[in-house]
C-alpha atoms as a PDB file:
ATOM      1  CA  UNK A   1      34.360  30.302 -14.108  1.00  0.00           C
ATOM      2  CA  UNK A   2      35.753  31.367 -17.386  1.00  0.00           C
ATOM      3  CA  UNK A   3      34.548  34.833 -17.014  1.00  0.00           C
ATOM      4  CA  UNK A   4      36.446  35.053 -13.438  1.00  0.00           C
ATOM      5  CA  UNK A   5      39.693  33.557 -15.091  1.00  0.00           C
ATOM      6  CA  UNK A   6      39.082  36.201 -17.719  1.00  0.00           C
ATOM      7  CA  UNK A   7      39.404  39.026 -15.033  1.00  0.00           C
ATOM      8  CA  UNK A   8      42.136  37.469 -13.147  1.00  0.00           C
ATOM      9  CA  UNK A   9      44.305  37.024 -15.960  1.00  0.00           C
ATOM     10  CA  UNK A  10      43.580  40.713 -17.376  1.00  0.00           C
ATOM     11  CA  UNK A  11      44.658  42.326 -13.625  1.00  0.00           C
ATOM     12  CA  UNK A  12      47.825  39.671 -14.120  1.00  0.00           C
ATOM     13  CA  UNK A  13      48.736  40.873 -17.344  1.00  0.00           C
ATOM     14  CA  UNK A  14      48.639  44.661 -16.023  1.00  0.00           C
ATOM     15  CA  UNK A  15      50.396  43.474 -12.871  1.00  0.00           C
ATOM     16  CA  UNK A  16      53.460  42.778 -15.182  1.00  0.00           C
ATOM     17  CA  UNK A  17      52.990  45.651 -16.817  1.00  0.00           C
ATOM     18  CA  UNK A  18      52.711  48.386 -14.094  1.00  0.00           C
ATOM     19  CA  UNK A  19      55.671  47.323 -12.141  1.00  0.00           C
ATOM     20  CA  UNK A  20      57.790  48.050 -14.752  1.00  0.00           C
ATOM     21  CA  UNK A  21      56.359  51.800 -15.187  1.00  0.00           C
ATOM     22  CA  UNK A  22      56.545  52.555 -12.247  1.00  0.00           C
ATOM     23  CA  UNK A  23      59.685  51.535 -11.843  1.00  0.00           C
ATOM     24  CA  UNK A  24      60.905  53.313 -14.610  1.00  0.00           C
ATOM     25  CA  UNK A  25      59.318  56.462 -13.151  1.00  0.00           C
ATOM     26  CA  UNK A  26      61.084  55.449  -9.861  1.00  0.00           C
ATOM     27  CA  UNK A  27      58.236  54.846  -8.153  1.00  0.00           C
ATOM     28  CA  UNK A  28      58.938  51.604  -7.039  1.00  0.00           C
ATOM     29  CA  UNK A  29      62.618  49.702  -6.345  1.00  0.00           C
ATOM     30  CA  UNK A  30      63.692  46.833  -8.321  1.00  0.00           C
ATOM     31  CA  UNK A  31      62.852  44.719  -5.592  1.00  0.00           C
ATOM     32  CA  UNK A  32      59.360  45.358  -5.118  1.00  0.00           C
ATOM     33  CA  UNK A  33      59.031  45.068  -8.736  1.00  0.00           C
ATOM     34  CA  UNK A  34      60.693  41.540  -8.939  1.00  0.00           C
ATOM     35  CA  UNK A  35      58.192  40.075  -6.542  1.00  0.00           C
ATOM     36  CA  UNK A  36      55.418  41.812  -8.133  1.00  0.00           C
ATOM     37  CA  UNK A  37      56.361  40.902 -11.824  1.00  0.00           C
ATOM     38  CA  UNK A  38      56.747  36.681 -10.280  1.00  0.00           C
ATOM     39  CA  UNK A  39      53.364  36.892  -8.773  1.00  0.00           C
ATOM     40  CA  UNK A  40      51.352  38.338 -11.210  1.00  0.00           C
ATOM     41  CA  UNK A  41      53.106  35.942 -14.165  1.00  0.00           C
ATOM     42  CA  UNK A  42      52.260  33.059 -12.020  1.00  0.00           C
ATOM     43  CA  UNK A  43      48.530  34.261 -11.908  1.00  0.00           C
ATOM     44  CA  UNK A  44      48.282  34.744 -15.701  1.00  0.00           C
ATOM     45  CA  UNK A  45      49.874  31.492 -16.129  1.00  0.00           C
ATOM     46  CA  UNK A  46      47.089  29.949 -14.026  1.00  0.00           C
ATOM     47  CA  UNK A  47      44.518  31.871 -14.858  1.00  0.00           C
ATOM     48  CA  UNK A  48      44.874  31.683 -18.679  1.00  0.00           C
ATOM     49  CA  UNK A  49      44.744  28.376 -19.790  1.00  0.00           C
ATOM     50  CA  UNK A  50      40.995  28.098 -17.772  1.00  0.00           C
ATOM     51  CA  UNK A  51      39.817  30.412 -20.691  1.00  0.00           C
ATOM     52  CA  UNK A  52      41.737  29.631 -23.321  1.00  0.00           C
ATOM     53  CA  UNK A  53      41.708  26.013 -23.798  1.00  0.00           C
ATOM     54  CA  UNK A  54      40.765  24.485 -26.937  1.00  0.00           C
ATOM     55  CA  UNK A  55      37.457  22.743 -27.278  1.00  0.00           C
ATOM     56  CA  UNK A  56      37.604  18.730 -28.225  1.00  0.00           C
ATOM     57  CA  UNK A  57      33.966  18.928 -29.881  1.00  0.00           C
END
């Protein structure tokens, strides 16, 4: 499980980052990249704290 939230929140992270390249290379419109920049922020912030919580040993 943490190995999958490991590669979800690694293609999150680069679908925030992406976006705003391509946009910037006017690529994409500011729209597309709004919707695109939400989802993928809500998937790291899911995805993240599956693999990087804290251990209570």
């Amino acid at each position: 499980m943490k190995q999958f939230a490991k590669i979800v929140s690694g293609l999150a992270f680069l679908g925030t980052i992406l976006p705003a390249a391509l946009l910037a290379m006017g690529l994409l419109e500011l729209g597309v990249v709004k919707i695109g920049m939400m989802v993928a922020a809500a998937a790291w912030f899911a995805a993240m704290p599956v693999w990087m919580e804290h251990g209570t040993e």
